[in-house]
PDB file of N, CA and C in Angstrom:
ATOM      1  N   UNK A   1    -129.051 -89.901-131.868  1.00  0.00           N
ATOM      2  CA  UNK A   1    -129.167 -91.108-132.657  1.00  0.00           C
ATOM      3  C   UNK A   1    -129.926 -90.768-133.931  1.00  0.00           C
ATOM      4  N   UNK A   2    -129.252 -90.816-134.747  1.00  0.00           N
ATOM      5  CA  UNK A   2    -129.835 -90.296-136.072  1.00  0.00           C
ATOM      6  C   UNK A   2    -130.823 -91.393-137.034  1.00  0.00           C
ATOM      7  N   UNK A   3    -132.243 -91.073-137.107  1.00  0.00           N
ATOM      8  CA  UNK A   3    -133.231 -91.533-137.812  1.00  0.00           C
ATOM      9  C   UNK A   3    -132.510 -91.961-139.069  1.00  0.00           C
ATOM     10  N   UNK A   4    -132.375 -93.820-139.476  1.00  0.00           N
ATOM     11  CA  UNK A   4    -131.985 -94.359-141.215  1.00  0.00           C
ATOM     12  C   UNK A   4    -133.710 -94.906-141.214  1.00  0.00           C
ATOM     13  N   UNK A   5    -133.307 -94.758-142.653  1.00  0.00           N
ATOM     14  CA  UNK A   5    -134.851 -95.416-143.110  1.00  0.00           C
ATOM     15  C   UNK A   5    -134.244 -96.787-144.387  1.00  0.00           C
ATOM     16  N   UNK A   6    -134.534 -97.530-144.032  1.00  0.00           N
ATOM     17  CA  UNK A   6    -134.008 -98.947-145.260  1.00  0.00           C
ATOM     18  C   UNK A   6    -133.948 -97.949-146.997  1.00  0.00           C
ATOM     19  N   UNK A   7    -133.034 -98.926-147.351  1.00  0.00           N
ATOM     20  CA  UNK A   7    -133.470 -98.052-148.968  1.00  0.00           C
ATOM     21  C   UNK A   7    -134.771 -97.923-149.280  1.00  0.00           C
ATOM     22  N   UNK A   8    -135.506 -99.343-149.399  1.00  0.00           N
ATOM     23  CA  UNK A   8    -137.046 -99.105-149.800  1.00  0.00           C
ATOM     24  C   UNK A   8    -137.689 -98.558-149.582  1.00  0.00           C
ATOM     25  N   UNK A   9    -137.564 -97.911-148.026  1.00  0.00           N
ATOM     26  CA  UNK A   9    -138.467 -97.156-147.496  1.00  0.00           C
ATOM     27  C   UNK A   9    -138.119 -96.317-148.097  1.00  0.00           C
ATOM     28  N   UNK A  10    -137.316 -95.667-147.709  1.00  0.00           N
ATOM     29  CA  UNK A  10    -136.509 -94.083-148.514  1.00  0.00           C
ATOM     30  C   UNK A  10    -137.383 -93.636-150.205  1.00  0.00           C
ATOM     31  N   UNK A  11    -137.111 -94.981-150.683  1.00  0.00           N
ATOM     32  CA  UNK A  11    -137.287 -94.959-151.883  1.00  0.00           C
ATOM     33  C   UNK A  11    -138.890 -94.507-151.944  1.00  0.00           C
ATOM     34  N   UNK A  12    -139.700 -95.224-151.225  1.00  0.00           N
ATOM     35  CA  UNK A  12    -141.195 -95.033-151.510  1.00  0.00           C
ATOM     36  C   UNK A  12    -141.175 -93.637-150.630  1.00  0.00           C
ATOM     37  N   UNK A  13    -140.702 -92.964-149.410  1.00  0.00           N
ATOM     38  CA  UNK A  13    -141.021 -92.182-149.091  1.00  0.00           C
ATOM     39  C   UNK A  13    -140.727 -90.979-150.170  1.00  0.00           C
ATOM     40  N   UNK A  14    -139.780 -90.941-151.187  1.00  0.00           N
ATOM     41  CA  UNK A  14    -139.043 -89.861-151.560  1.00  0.00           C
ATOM     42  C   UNK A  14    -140.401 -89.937-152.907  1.00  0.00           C
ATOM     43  N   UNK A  15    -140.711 -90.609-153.276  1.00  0.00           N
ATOM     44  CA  UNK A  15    -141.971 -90.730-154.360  1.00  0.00           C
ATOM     45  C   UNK A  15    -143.344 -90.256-153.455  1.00  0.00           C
ATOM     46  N   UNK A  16    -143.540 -90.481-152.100  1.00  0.00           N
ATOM     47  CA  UNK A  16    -144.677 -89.985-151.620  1.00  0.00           C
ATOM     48  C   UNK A  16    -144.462 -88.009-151.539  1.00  0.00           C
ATOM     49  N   UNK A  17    -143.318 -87.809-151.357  1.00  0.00           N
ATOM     50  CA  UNK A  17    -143.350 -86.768-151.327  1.00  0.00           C
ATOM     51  C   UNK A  17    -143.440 -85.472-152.513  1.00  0.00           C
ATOM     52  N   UNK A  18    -142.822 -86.624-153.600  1.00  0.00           N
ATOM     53  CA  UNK A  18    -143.253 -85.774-155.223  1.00  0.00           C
ATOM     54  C   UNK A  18    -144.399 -86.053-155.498  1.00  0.00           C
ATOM     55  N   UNK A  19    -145.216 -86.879-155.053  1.00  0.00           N
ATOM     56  CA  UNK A  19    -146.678 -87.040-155.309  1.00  0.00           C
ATOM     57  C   UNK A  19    -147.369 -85.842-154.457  1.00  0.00           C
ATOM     58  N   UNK A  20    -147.014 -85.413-153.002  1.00  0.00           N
ATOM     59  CA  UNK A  20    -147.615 -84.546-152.506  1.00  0.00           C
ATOM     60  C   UNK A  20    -147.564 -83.409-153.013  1.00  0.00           C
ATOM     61  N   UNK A  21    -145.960 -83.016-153.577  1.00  0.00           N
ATOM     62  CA  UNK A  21    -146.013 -81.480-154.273  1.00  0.00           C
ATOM     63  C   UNK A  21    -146.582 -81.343-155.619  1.00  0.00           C
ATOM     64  N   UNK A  22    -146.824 -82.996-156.163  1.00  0.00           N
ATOM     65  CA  UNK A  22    -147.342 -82.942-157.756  1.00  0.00           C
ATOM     66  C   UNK A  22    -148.806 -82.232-157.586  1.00  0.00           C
ATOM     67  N   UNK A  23    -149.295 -82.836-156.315  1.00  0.00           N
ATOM     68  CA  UNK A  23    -151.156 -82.810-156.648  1.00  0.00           C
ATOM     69  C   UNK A  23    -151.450 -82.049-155.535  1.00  0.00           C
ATOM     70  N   UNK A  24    -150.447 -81.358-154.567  1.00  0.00           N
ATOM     71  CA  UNK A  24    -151.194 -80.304-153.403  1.00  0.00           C
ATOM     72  C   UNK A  24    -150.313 -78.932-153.667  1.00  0.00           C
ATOM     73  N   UNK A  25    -149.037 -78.996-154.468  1.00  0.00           N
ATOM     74  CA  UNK A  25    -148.476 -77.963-154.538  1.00  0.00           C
ATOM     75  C   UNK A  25    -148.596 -77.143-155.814  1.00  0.00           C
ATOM     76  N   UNK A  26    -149.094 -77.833-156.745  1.00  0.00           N
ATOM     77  CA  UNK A  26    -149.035 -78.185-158.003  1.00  0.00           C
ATOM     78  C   UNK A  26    -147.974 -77.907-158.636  1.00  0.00           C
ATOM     79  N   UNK A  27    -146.715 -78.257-158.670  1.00  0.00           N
ATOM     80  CA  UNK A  27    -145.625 -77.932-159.291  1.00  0.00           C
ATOM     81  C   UNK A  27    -145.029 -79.974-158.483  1.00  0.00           C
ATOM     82  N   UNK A  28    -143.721 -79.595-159.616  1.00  0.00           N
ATOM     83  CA  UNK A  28    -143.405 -81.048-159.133  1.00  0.00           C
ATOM     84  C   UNK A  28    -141.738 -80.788-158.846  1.00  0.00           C
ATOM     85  N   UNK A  29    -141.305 -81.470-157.971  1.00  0.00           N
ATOM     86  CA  UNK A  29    -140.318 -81.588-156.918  1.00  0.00           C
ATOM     87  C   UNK A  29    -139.369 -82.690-157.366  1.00  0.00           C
ATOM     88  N   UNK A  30    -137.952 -82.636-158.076  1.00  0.00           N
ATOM     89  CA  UNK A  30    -137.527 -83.936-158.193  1.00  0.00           C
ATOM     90  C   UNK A  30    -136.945 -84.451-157.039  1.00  0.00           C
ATOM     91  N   UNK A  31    -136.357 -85.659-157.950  1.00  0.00           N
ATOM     92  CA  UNK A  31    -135.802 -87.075-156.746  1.00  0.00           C
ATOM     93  C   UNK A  31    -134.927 -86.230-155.689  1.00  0.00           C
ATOM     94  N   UNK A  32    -134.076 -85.342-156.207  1.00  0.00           N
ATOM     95  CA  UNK A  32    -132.925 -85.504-155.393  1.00  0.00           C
ATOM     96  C   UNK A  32    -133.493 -83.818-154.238  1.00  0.00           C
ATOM     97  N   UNK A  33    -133.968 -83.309-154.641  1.00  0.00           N
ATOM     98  CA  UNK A  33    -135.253 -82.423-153.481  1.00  0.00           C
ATOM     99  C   UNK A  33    -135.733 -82.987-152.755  1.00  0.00           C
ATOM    100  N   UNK A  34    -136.935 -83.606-153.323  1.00  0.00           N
ATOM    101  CA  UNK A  34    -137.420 -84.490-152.237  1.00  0.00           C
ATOM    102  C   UNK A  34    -136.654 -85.563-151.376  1.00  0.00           C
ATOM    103  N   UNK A  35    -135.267 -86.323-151.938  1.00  0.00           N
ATOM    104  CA  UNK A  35    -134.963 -86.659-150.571  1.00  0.00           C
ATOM    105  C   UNK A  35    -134.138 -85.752-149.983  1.00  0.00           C
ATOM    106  N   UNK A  36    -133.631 -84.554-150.402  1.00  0.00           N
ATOM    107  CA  UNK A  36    -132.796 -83.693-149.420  1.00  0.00           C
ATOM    108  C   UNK A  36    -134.104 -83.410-148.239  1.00  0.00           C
ATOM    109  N   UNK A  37    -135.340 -83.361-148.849  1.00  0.00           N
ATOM    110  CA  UNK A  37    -136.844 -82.723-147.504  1.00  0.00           C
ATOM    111  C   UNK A  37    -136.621 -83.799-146.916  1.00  0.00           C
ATOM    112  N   UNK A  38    -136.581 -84.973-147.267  1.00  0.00           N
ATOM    113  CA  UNK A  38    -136.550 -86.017-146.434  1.00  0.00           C
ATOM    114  C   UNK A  38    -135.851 -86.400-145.173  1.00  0.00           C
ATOM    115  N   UNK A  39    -134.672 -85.882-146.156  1.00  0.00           N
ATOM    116  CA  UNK A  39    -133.809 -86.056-144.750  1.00  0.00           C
ATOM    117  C   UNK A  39    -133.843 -84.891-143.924  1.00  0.00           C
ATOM    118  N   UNK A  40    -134.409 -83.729-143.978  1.00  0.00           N
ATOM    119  CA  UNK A  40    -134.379 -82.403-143.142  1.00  0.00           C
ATOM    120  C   UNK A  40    -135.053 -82.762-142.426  1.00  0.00           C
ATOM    121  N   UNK A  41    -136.735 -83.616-142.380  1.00  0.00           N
ATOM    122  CA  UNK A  41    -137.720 -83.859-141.577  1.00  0.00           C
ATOM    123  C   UNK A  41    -137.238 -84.988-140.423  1.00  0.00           C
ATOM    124  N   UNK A  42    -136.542 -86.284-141.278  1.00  0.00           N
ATOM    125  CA  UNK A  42    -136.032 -86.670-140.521  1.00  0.00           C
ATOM    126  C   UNK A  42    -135.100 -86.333-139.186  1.00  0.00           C
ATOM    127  N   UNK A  43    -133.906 -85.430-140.000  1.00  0.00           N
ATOM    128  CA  UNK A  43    -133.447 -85.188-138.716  1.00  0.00           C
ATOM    129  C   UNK A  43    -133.945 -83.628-137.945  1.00  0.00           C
ATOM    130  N   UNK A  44    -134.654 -82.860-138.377  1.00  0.00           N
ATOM    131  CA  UNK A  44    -135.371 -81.983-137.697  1.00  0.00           C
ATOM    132  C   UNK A  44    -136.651 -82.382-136.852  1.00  0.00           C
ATOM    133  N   UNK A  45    -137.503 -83.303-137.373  1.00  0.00           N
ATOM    134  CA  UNK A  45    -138.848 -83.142-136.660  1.00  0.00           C
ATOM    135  C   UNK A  45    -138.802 -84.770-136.427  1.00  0.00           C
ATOM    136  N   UNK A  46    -137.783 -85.563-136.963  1.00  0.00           N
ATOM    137  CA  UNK A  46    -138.249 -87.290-136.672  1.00  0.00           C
ATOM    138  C   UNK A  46    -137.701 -87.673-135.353  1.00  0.00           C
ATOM    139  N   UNK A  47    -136.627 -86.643-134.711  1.00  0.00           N
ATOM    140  CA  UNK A  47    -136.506 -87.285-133.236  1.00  0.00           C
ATOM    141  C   UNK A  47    -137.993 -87.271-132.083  1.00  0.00           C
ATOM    142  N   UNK A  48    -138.426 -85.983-132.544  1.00  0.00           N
ATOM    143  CA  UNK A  48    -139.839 -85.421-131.750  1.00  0.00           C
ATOM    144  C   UNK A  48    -140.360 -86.571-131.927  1.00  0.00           C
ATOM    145  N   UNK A  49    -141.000 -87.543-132.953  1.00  0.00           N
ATOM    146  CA  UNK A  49    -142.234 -88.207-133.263  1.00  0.00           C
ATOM    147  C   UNK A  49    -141.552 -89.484-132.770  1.00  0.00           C
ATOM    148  N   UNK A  50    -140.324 -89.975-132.829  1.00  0.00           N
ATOM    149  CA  UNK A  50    -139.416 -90.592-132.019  1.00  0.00           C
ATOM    150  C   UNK A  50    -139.695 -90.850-130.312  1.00  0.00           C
ATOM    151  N   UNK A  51    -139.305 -89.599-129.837  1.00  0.00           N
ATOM    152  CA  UNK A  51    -139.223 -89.377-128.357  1.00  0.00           C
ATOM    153  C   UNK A  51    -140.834 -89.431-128.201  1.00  0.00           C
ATOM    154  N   UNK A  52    -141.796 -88.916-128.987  1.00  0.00           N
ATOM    155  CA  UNK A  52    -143.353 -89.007-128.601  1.00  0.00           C
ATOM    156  C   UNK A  52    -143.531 -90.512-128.289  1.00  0.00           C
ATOM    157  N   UNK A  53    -142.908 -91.723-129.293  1.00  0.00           N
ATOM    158  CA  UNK A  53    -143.072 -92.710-129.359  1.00  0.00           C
ATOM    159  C   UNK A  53    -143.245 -93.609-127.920  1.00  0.00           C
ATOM    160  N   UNK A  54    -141.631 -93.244-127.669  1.00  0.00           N
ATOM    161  CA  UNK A  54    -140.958 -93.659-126.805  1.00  0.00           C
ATOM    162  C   UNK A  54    -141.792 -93.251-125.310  1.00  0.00           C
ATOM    163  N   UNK A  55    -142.247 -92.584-125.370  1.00  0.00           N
ATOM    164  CA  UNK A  55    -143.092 -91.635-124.227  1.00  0.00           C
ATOM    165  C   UNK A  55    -144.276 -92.622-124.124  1.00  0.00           C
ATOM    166  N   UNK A  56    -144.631 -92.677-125.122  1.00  0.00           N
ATOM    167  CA  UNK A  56    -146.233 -93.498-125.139  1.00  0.00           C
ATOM    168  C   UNK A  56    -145.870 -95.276-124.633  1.00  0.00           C
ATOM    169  N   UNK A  57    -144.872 -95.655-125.252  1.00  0.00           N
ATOM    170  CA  UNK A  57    -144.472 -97.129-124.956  1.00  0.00           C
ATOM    171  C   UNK A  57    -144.145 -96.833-123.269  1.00  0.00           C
ATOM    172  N   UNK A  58    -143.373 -96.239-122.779  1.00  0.00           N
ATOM    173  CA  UNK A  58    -143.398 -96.247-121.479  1.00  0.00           C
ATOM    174  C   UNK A  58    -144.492 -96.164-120.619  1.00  0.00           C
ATOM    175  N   UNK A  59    -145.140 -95.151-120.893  1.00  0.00           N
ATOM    176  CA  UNK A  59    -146.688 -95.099-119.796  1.00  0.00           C
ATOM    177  C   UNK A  59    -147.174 -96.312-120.102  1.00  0.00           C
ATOM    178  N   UNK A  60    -147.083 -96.956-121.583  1.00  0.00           N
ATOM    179  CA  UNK A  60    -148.014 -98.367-121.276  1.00  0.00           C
ATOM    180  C   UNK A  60    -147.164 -98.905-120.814  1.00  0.00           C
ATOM    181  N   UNK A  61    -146.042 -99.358-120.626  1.00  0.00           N
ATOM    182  CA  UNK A  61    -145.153-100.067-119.848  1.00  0.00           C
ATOM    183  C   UNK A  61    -145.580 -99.984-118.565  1.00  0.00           C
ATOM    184  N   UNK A  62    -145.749 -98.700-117.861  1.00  0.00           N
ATOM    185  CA  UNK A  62    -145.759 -98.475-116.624  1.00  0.00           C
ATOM    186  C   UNK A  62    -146.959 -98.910-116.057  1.00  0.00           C
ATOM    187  N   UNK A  63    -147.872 -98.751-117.303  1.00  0.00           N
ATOM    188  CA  UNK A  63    -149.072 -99.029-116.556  1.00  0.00           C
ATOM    189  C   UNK A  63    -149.400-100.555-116.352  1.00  0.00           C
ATOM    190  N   UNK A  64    -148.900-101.066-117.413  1.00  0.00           N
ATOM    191  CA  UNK A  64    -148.559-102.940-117.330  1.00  0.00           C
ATOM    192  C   UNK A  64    -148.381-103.305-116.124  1.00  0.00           C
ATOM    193  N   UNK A  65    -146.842-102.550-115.867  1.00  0.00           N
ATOM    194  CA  UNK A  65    -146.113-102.867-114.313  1.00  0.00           C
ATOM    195  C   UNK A  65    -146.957-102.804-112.948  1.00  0.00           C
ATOM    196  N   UNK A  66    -147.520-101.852-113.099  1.00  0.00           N
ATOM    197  CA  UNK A  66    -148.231-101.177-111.735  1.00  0.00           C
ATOM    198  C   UNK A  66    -149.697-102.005-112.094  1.00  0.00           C
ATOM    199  N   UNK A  67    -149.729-102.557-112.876  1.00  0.00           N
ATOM    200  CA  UNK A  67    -150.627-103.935-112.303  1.00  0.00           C
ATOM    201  C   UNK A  67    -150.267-105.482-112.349  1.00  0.00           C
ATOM    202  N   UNK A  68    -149.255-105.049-112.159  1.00  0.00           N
ATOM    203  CA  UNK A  68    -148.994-106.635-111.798  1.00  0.00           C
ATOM    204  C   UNK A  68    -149.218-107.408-110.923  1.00  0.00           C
ATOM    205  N   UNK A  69    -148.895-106.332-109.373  1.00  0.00           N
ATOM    206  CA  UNK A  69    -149.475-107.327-108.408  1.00  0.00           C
ATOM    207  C   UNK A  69    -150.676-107.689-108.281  1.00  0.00           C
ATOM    208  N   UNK A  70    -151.785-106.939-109.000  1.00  0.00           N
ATOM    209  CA  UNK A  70    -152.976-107.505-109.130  1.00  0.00           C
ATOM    210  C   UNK A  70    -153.007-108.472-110.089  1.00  0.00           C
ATOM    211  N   UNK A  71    -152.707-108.933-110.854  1.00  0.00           N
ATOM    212  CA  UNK A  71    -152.539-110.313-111.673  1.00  0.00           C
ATOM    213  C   UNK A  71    -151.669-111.105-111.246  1.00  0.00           C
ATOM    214  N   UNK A  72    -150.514-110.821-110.621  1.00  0.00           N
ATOM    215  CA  UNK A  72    -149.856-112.180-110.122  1.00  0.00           C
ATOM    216  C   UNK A  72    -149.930-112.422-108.987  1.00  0.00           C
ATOM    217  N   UNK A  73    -150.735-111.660-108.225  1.00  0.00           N
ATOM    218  CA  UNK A  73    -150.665-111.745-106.345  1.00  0.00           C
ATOM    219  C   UNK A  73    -150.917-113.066-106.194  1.00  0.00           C
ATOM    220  N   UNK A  74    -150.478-114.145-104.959  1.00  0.00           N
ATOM    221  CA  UNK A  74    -150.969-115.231-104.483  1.00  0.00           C
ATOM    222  C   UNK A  74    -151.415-114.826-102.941  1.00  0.00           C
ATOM    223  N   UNK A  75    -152.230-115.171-102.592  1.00  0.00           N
ATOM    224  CA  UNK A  75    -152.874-115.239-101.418  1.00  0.00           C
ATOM    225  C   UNK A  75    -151.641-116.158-100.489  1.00  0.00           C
ATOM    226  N   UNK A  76    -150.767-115.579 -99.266  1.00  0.00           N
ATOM    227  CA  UNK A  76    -149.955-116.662 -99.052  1.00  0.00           C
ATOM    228  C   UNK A  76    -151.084-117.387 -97.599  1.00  0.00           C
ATOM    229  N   UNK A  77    -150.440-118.485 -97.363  1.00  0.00           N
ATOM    230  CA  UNK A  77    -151.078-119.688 -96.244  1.00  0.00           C
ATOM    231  C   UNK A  77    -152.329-119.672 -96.463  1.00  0.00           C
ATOM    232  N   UNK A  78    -152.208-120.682 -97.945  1.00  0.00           N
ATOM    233  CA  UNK A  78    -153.349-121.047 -98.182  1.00  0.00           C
ATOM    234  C   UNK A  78    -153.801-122.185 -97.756  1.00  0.00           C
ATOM    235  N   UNK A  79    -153.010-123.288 -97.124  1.00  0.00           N
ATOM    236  CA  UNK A  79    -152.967-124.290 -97.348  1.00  0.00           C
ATOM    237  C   UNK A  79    -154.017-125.039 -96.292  1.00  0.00           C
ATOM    238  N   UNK A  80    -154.122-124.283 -95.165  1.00  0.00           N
ATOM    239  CA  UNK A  80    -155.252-124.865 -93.672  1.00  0.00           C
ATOM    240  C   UNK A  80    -156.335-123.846 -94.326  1.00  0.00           C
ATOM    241  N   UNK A  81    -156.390-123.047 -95.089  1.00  0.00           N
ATOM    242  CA  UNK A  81    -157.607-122.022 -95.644  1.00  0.00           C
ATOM    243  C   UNK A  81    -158.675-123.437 -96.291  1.00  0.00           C
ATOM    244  N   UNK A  82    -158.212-123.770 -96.955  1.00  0.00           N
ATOM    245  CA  UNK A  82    -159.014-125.219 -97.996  1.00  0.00           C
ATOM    246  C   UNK A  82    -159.278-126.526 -96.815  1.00  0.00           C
ATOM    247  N   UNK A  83    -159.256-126.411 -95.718  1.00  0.00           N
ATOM    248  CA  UNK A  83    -159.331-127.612 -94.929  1.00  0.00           C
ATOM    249  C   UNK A  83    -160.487-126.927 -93.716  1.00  0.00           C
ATOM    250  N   UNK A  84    -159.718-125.481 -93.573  1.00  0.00           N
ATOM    251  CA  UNK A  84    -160.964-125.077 -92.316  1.00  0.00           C
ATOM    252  C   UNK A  84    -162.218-124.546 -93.328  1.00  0.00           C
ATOM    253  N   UNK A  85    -162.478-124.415 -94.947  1.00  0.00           N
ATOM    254  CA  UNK A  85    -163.711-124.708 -95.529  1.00  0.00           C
ATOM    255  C   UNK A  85    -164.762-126.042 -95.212  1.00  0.00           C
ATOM    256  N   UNK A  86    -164.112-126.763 -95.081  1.00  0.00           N
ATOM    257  CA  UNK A  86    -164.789-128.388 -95.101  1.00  0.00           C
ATOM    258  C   UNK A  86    -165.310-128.467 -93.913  1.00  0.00           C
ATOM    259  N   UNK A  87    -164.771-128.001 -92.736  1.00  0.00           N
ATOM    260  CA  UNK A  87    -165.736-128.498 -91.865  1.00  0.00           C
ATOM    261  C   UNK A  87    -166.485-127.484 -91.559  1.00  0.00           C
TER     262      UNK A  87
END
């Protein structure tokens, strides 16, 4: 499943990245470079950070699940429990 990014995004990402080679590489990188890197990262290293994602949403998922019965448990036959209190 191949990583799209909206135009806008694209757009601001492809300017973050001539800003990085302007002031850490010191040489400057045009438009159509920087989004060819763009899209290499994307589809080289953006499934990884993807699937990391996806990894992390599940364990919290799981861990949600595997407490549930402690938040939704009902005590069953409760109902002579509240009557043999009283006397």
């Amino acid at each position: 499943m191949p990583i799209e990014l909206d135009r806008d995004v694209r757009e601001e990402a492809v300017q973050s990245i001539q800003r990085y080679f302007t002031e850490h590489m010191e040489e400057r990188i045009g438009n159509i470079q920087a989004g060819a890197l763009l899209s290499f990262f994307l589809e080289e290293i953006g499934p990884v950070v993807y699937n990391l994602a996806v990894q992390e949403a599940q364990e919290r998922l799981h861990t949600r699940v595997a407490e549930l019965d402690y938040e939704c448990h009902q005590e069953p036959f409760g109902y002579w429990k509240k009557f043999d209190k009283r006397r």
